[in-house]
Structures are given as C-alpha cells and as structure tokens.
Protein backbone atom coordinates (compact mmCIF):
# COMPACT_ATOMS: atom_id res chain seq x y z
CA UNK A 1 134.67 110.87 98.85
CA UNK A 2 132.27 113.33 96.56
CA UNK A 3 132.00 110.36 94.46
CA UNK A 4 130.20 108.57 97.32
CA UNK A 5 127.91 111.25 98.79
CA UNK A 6 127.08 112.42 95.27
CA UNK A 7 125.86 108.93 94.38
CA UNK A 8 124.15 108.45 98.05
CA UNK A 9 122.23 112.06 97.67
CA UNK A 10 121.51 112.00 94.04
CA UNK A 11 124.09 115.18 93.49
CA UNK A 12 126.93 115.73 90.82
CA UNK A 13 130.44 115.25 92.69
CA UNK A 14 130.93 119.00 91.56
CA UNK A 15 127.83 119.76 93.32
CA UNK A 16 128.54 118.08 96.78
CA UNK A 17 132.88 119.99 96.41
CA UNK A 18 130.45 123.52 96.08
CA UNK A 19 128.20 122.23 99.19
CA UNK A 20 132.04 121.43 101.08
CA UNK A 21 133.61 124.56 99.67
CA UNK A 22 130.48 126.67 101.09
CA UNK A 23 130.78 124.72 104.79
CA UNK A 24 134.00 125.30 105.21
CA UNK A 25 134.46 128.71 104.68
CA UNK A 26 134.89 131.16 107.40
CA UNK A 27 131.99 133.40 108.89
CA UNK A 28 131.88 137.05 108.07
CA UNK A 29 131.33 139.39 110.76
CA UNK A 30 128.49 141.54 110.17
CA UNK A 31 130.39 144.62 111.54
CA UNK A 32 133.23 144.55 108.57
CA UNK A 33 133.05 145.42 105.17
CA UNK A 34 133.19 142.90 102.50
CA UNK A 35 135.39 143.67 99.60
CA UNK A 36 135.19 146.34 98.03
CA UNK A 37 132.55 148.10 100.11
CA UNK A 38 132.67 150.97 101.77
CA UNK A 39 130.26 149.90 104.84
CA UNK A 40 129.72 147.05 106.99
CA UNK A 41 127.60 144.36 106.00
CA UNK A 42 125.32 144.73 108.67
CA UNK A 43 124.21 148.07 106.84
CA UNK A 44 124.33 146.23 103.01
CA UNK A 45 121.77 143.74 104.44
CA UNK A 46 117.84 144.05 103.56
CA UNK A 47 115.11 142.64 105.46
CA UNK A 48 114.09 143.68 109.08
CA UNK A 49 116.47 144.35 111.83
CA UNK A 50 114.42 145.36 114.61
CA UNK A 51 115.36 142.99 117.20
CA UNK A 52 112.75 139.90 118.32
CA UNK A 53 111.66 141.45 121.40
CA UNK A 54 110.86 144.74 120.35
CA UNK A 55 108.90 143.15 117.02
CA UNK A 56 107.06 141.17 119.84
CA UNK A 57 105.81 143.43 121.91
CA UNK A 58 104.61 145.83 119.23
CA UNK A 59 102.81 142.89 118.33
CA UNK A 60 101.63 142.34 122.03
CA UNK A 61 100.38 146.09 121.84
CA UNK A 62 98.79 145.78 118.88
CA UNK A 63 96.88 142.81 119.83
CA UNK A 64 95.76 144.56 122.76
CA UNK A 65 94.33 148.04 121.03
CA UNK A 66 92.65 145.59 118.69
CA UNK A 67 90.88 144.32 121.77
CA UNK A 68 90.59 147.36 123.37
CA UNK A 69 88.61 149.18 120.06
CA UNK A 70 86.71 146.07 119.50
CA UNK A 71 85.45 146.52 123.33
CA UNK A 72 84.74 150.02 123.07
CA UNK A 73 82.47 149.52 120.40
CA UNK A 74 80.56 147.43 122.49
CA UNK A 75 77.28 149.10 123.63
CA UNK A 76 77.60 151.43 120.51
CA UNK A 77 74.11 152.60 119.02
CA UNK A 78 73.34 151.50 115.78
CA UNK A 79 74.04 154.94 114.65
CA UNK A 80 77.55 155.39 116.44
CA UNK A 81 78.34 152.12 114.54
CA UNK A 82 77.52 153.23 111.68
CA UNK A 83 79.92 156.25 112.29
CA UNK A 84 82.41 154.19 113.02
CA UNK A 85 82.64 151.70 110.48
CA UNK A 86 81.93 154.42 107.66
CA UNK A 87 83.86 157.61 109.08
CA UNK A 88 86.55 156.55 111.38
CA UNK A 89 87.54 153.28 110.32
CA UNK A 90 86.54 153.35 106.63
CA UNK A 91 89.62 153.59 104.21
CA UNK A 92 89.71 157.29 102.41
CA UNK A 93 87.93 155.20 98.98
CA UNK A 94 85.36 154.24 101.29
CA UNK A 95 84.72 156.70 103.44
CA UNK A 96 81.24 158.80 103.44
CA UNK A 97 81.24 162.70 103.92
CA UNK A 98 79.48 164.02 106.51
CA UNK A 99 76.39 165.18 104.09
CA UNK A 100 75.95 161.32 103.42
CA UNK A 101 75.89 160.50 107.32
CA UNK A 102 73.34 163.57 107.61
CA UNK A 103 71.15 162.29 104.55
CA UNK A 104 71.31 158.48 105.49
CA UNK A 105 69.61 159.40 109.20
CA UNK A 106 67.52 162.26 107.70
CA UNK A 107 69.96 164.89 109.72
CA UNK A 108 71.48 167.90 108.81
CA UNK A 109 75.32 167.69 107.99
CA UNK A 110 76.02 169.74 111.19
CA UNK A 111 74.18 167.69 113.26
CA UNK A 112 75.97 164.53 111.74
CA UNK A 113 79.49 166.44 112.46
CA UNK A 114 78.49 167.00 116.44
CA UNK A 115 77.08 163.03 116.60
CA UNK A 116 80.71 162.53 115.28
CA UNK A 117 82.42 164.55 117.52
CA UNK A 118 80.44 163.30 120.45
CA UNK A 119 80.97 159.73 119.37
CA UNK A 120 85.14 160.87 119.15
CA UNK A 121 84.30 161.97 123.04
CA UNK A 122 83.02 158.55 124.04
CA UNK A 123 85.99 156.30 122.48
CA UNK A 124 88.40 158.42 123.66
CA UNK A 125 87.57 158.09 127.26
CA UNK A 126 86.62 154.34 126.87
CA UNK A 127 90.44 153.73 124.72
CA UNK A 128 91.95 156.27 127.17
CA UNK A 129 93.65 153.34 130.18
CA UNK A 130 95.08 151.27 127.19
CA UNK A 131 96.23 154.65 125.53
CA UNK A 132 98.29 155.50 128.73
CA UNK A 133 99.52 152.23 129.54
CA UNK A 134 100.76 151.34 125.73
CA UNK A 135 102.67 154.86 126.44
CA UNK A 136 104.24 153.96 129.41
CA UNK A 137 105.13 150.47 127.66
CA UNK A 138 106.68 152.84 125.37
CA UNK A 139 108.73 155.02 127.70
C-alpha cells in the first residue's frame, strides 16, 4: 500500500509510513504535560494566545482611534499641523524641541510650549467621545 501512494505522489514508501505514523497518532491535550515536563503544553507553546475575539476588537478599536485622530486633525491650522506631525506624533529621533517650533514660526520657545498645550486642549476634547466609549468597550 506505501508502495502505491509513494509512486502516485512522487514520495519514498518510508516517507508516506512517517505521513501514516503522524495521522494516526493520538491528539495531545493542551492541558497535560508532555513527557518529561513539568507544565502543560498549553504554557510550553509560543505564538499568541489571546483569543480571536478579543484580537478583533482591539483591532476594531484601533481602526476606529485611527479614524477618530485622523478627523480631529481636520480643520487644524497649518501651524497646529505642524505641531502635530513634529511634536506629538513624531518618533523621539524625529521629534523637534520646542526652541525649533519657536524658531521655525519666529516665536519664542514659551510661546511655542502654550500653542502646544492649547493644541493638547483642542484634541482632547475633539478625541474625548471615542476616548469614553473605547473605555466602556473596555469595561
């Protein structure tokens, strides 16, 4: 019989007894410990085991900040978006200091701290109904 699959699916006979040997053996519960080990498999196992749903609505949640930031940066003034994409959102390699917003706008560091601050003001309250609801999602 290995003689025949082998030569219909191009496979050594041993190959096709080690494909047999692996189908037929049992399944191993996830809950015991193999041989040898002192915990259950479930725990030896790598890779992700947050469960489908919950993977799917963080993804859900994240979709929907992303849409919620990308709409509260509509209406921004050119220098709010410059703020944002070189402050807040700019990786720490990136990012300008507060002296460089000041100098590239002609304004003093301070006042280039209170734009930011005031420009913090104005996403919070635009991000602050998807903030609450992704909490209560959370809850």
């Amino acid at each position: 019989m290995h003689a025949i699959l082998a030569a219909r699916y191009g496979k050594t006979p041993e190959q096709i007894a080690d494909i047999v040997q692996r189908v037929e053996q049992r399944d191993a519960s996830l809950d015991a410990a193999p041989a040898g080990a002192s915990r259950p498999l479930a725990e030896l196992l790598h890779g992700e085991l947050e469960p489908a749903d919950d993977r799917a609505e963080r993804s859900r949640n994240l979709g929907e900040l992303a849409n919620a930031v990308q709409g509260a940066r509509t209406g921004l003034s050119p220098r709010e978006s410059f703020i944002v994409e070189n402050r807040l959102l700019a990786d720490e390699e990136t990012r300008v200091s507060l002296k460089q917003v000041g100098h590239h706008f002609g304004v003093s560091r301070e006042r280039a701290r209170q734009l930011e601050a005031a420009l913090k003001g104005k996403l919070r309250t635009r991000l602050a109904p998807v903030a609450i609801r992704l909490q209560l999602n959370a809850a």
